[in-house]
Protein backbone atom coordinates (compact mmCIF):
# COMPACT_ATOMS: atom_id res chain seq x y z
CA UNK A 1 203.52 254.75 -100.78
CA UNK A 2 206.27 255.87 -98.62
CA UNK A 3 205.29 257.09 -95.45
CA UNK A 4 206.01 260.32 -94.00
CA UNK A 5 208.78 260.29 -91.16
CA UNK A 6 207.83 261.58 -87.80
CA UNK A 7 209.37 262.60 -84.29
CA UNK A 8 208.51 259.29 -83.30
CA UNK A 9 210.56 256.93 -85.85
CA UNK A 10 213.25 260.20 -86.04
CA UNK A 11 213.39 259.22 -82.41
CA UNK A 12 213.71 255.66 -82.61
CA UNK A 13 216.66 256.13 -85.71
CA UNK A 14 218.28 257.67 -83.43
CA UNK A 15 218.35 255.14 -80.39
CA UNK A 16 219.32 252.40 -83.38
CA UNK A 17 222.08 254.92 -84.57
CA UNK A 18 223.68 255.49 -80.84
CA UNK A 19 223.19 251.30 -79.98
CA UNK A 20 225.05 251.08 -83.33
CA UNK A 21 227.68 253.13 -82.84
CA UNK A 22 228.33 251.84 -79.07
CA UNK A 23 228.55 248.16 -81.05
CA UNK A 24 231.00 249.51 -83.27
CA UNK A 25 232.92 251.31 -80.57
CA UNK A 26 233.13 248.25 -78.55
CA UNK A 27 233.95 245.34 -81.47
CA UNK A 28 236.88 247.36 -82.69
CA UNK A 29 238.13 247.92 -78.88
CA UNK A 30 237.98 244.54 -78.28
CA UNK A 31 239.59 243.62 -82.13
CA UNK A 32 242.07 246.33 -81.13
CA UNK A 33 245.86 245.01 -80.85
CA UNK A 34 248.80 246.33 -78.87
CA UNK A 35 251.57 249.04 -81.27
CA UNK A 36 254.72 249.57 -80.14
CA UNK A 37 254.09 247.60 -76.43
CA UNK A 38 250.91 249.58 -75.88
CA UNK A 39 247.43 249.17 -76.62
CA UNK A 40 245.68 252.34 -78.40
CA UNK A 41 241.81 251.95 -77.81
CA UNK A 42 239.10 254.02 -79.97
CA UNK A 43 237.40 255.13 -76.93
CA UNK A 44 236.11 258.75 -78.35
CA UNK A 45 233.31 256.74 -79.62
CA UNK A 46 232.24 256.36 -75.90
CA UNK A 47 232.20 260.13 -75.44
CA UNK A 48 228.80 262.06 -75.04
CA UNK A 49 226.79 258.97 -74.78
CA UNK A 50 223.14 259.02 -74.93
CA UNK A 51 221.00 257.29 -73.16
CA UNK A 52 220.18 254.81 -74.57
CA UNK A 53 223.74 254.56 -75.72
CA UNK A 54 224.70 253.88 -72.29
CA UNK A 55 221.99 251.70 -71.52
CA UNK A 56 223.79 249.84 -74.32
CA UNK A 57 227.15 250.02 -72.94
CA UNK A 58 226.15 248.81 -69.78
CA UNK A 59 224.73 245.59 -71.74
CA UNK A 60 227.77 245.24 -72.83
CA UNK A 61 230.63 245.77 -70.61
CA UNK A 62 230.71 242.89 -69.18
CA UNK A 63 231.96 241.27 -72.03
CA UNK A 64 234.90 242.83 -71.60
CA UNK A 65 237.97 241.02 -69.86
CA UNK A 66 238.60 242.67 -66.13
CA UNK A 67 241.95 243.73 -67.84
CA UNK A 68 240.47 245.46 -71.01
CA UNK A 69 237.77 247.22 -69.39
CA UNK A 70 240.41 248.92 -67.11
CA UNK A 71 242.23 250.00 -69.74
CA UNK A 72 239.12 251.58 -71.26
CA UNK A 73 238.70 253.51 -68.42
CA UNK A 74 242.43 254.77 -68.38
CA UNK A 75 242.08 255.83 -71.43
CA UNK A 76 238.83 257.57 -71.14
CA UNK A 77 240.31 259.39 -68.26
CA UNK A 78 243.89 260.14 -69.93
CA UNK A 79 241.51 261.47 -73.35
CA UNK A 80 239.35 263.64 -70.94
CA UNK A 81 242.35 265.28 -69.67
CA UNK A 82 243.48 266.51 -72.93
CA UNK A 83 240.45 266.44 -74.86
CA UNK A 84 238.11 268.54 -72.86
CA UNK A 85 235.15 269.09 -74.90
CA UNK A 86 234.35 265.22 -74.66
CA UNK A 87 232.96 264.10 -71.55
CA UNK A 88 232.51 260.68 -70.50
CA UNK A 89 230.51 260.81 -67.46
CA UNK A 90 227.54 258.52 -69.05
CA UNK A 91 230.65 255.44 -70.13
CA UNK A 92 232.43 255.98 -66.07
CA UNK A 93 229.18 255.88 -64.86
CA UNK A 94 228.83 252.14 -66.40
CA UNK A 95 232.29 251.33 -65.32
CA UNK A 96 231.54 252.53 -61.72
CA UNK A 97 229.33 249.64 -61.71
CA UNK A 98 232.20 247.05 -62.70
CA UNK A 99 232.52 244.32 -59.86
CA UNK A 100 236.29 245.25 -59.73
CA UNK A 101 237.57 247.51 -57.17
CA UNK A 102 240.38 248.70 -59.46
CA UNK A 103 238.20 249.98 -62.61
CA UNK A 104 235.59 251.51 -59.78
CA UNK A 105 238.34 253.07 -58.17
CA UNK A 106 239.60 254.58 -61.93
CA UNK A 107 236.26 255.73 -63.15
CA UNK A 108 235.70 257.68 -59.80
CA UNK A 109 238.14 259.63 -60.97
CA UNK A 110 236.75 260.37 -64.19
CA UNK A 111 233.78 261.63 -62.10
CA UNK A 112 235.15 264.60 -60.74
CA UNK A 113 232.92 266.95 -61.81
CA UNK A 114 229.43 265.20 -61.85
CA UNK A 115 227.61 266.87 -58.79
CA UNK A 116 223.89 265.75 -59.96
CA UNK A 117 221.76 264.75 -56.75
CA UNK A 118 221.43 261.01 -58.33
CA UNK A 119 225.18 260.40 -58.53
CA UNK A 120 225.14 261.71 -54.41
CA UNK A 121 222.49 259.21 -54.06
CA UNK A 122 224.54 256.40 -55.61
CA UNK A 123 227.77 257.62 -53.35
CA UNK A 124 225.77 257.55 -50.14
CA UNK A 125 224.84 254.11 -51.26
CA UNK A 126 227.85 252.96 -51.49
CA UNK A 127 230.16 254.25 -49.01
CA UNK A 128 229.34 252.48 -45.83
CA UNK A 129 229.45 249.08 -47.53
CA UNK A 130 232.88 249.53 -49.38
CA UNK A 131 235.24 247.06 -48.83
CA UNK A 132 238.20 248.47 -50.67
CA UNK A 133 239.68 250.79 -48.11
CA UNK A 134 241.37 253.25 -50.87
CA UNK A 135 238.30 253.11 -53.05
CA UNK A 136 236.14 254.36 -49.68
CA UNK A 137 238.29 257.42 -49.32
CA UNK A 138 238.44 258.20 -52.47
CA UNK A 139 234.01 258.02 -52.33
CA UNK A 140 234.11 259.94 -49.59
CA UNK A 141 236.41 262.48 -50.83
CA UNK A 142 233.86 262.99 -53.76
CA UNK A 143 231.63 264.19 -51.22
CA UNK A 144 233.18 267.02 -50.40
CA UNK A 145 231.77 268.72 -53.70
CA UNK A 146 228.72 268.06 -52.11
CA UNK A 147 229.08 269.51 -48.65
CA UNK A 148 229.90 272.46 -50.35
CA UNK A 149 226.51 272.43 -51.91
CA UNK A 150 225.38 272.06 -48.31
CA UNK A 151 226.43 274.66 -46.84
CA UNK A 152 225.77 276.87 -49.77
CA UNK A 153 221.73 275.72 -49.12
CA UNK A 154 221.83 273.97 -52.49
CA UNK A 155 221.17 270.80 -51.56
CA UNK A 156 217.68 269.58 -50.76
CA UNK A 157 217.23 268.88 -46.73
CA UNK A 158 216.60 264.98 -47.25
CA UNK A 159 220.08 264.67 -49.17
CA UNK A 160 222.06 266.99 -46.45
CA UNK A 161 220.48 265.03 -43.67
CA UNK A 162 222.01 261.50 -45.17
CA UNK A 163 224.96 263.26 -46.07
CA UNK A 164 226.01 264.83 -42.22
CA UNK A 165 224.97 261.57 -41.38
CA UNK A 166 227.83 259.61 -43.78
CA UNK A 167 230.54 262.22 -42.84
CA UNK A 168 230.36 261.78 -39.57
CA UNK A 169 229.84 258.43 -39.54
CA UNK A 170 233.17 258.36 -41.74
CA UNK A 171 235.16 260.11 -39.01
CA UNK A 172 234.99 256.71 -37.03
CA UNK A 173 236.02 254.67 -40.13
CA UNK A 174 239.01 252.18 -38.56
CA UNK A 175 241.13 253.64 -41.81
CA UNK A 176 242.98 256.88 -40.99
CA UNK A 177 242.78 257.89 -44.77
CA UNK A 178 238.98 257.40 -45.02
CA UNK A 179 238.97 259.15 -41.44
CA UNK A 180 240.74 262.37 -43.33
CA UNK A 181 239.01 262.22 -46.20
CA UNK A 182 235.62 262.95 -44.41
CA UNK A 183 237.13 265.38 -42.15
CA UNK A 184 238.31 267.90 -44.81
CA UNK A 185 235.08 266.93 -46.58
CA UNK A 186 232.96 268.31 -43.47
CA UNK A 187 235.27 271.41 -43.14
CA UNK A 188 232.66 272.72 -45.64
CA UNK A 189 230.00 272.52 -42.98
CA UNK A 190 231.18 275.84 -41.13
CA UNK A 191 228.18 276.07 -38.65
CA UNK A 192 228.26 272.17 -37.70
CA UNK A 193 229.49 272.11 -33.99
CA UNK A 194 230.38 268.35 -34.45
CA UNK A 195 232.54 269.05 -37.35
CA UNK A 196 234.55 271.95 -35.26
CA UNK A 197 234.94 269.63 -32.40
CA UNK A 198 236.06 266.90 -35.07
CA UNK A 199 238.75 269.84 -36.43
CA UNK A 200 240.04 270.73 -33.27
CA UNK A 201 240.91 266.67 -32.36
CA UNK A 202 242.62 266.04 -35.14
CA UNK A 203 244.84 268.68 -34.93
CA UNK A 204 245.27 268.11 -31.52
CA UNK A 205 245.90 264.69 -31.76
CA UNK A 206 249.90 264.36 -32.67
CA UNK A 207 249.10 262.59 -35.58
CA UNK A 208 251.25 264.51 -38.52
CA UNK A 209 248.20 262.78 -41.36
CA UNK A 210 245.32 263.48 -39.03
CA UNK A 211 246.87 267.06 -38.78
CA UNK A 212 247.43 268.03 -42.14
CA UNK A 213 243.49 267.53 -42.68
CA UNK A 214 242.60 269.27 -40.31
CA UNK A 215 244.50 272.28 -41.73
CA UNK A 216 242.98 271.13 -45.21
CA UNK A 217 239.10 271.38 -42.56
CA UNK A 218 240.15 274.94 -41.34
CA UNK A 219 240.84 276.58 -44.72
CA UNK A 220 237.44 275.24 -46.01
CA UNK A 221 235.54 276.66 -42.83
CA UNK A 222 237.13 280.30 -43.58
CA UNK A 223 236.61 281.29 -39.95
CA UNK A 224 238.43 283.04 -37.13
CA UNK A 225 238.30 280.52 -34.75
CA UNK A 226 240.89 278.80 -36.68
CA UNK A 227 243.80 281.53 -37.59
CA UNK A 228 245.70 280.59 -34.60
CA UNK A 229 246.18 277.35 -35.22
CA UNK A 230 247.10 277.94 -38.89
CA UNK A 231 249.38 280.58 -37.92
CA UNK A 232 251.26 277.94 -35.46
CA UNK A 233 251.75 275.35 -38.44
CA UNK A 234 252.92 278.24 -40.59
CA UNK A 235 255.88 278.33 -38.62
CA UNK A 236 256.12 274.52 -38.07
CA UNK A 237 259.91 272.97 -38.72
CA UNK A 238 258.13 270.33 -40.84
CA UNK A 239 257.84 272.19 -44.98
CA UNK A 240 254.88 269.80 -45.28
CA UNK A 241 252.87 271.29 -42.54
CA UNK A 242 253.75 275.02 -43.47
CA UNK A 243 252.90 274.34 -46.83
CA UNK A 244 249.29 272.76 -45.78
CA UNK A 245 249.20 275.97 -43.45
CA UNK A 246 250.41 278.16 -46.24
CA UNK A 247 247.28 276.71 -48.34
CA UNK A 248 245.11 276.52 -45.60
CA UNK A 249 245.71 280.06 -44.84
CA UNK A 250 244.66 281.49 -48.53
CA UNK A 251 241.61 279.81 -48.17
CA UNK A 252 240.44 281.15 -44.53
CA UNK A 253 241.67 284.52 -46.29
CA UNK A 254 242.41 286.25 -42.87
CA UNK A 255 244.18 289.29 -43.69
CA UNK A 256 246.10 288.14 -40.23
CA UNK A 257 247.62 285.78 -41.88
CA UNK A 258 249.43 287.94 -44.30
CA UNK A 259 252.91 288.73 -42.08
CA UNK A 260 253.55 284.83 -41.46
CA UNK A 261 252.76 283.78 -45.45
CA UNK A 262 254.98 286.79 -46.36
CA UNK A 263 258.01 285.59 -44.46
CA UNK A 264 257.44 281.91 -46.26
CA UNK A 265 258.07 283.51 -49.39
CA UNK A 266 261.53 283.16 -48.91
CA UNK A 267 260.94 279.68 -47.46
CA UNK A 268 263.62 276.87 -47.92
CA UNK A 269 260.76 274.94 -49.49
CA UNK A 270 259.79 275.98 -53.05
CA UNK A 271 256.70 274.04 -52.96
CA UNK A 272 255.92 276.00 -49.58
CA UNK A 273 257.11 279.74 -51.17
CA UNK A 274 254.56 278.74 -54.45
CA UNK A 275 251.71 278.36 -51.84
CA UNK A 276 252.50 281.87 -49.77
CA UNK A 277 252.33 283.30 -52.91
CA UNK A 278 249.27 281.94 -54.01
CA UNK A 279 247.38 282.51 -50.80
CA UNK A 280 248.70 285.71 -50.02
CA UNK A 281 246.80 286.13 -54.10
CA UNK A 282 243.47 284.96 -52.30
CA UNK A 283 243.79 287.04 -49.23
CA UNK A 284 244.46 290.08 -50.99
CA UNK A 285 245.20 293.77 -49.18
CA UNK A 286 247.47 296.41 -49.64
CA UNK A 287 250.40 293.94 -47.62
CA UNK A 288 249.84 291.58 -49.08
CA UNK A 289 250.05 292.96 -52.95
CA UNK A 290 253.36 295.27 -52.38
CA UNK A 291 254.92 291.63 -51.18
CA UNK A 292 253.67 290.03 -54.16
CA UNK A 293 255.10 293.06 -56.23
CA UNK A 294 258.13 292.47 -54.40
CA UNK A 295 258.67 288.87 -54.79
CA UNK A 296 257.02 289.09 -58.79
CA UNK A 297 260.49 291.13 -58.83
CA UNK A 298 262.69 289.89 -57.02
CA UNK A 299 262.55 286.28 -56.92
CA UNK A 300 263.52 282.76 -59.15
CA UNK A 301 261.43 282.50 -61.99
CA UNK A 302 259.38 280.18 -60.98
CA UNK A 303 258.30 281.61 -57.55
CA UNK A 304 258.08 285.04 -59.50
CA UNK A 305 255.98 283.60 -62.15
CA UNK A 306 253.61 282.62 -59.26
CA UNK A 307 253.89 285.94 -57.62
CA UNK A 308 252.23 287.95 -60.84
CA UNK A 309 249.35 285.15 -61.40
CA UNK A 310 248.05 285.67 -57.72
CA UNK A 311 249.04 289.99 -58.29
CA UNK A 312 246.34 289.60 -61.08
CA UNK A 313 244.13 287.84 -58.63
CA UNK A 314 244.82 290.05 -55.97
CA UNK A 315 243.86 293.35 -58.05
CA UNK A 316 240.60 291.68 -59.13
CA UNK A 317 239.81 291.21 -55.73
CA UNK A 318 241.13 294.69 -54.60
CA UNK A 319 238.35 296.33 -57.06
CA UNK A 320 240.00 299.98 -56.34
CA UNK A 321 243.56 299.01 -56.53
CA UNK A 322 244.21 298.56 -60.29
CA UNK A 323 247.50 296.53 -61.78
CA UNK A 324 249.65 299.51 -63.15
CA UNK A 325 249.90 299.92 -67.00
């Protein structure tokens, strides 16, 4: 007699089904041999893991070679790029565990989007203890998705309290790129008196790195207190600090702003004219759409090209000033 099947054992086939699958997946990545000087690994059969599918992966990886297991990641991260309806945040989860600094470093990448409170958990856990400096700022980086949460009061008051606490903490790291990282991280954190004093140093300071995030700081804080000192780097001799200004600027969205962004689209620097454009886009207002009509007009296709994608913006945000037919 053949029993009936129920939720239970349809359950349990399926946990057998996903282990199987991440068995196959992993035998024929590790069979897998290089074509044409490269090596081509199956890893879409990592994608959308279940749990217990990555509970089996995690078994697993450390069979791996260091080697092969980076170049799984790579290539998770190069498929997610182009194949966007796969996601692979279970598998770089796994790999963020690897003992190597390298493949950590890699599937932190691949982790750009995952904002859950348990992956903040496992950043704050991590951070202070790093070792690798470049694989610190890039963790504390992450956090700026987070901070963002902060200040938006969507992030629970335990979690914000640790998370001030890392971030400022960071902005004594001995590294100057783990110190910038956490500064334009805390830029989110607009009412933080700390994190205004922190701003104002680093711009302060004469350091061109320290500088530049601490323009990066001021855009995310979108307040007044900081339009002067963008406006004085929008007119800086150096193109990389007028185009960190020029972005920087877009973000505070002071209608100020608009005259000095206006006169950089005509800027020496194309990378600096592509990021008036754009922020003169975000800030919006009758000057700063006839300029954008101007430049869509007038300019090299490129900059021009630019000029129409932040009109479109700009009329969006405009609400009564339509694009005309």
């Amino acid at each position: 007699m053949t029993r009936p099947r129920t939720l239970f054992s349809t359950s349990r086939q399926q946990v057998a089904d996903d282990v199987a699958a991440v068995d196959a997946a992993l035998d024929q990545i590790q069979a897998s041999e290089p074509s044409d000087g490269k090596l081509a690994l199956p890893v879409e059969r990592l994608s959308d893991l279940s749990r217990a599918a990555a509970t089996r992966l995690k078994a697993r990886w450390p069979e791996l070679p260091r080697d092969l297991r980076l170049d799984v990641v790579r290539s998770m991260l190069t498929d997610s790029e182009t194949q966007v309806e796969r996601s692979y945040a279970r598998a770089m989860l796994v790999a963020f565990d690897d003992p190597d600094s390298e493949v950590r470093l890699v599937a932190l990448d691949g982790l750009w989007e995952l904002d859950t409170a348990a992956f903040l958990e496992s950043l704050l856990g991590r951070v202070s203890s790093e070792d690798n400096a470049a694989l610190r700022a890039s963790e504390v980086e992450a956090l700026s998705r987070f901070a963002l949460q902060m200040e938006l009061g969507k992030l629970d008051q335990h979690l914000s309290g640790r998370l001030r606490t890392q971030l400022l903490a960071s902005l004594a790291d001995p590294v100057p790129e783990v110190r910038g990282r956490a500064l334009e991280a805390a830029g989110y954190l607009a009412s933080d008196s700390e994190v205004t004093a922190a701003i104002d140093a680093a711009f302060r300071s004469g350091e061109p790195a320290a500088r530049v995030s601490a323009l990066r700081a001021m855009g995310r804080q979108a307040d007044a207190r900081w339009v002067e000192a963008i406006g004085q780097d929008l007119a800086s001799d150096e193109p990389e600090m007028r185009y960190e200004a020029a972005k920087a600027a877009g973000e505070n969205g002071d209608p100020r702003l608009a005259p000095a962004l206006i006169d950089l689209t005509d800027d020496d620097d194309l990378e600096v004219q592509l990021a008036a454009v754009t922020s003169l886009g975000q800030i919006g207002g009758g000057l700063a759409i006839n300029a954008l009509r101007r430049v869509a007009q007038n300019a090299a296709a490129a900059v021009a090209e630019a000029a129409q994608e932040a009109l479109d913006g700009a009329y969006v945000t405009a609400g009564d000033m339509r694009a005309p037919q």
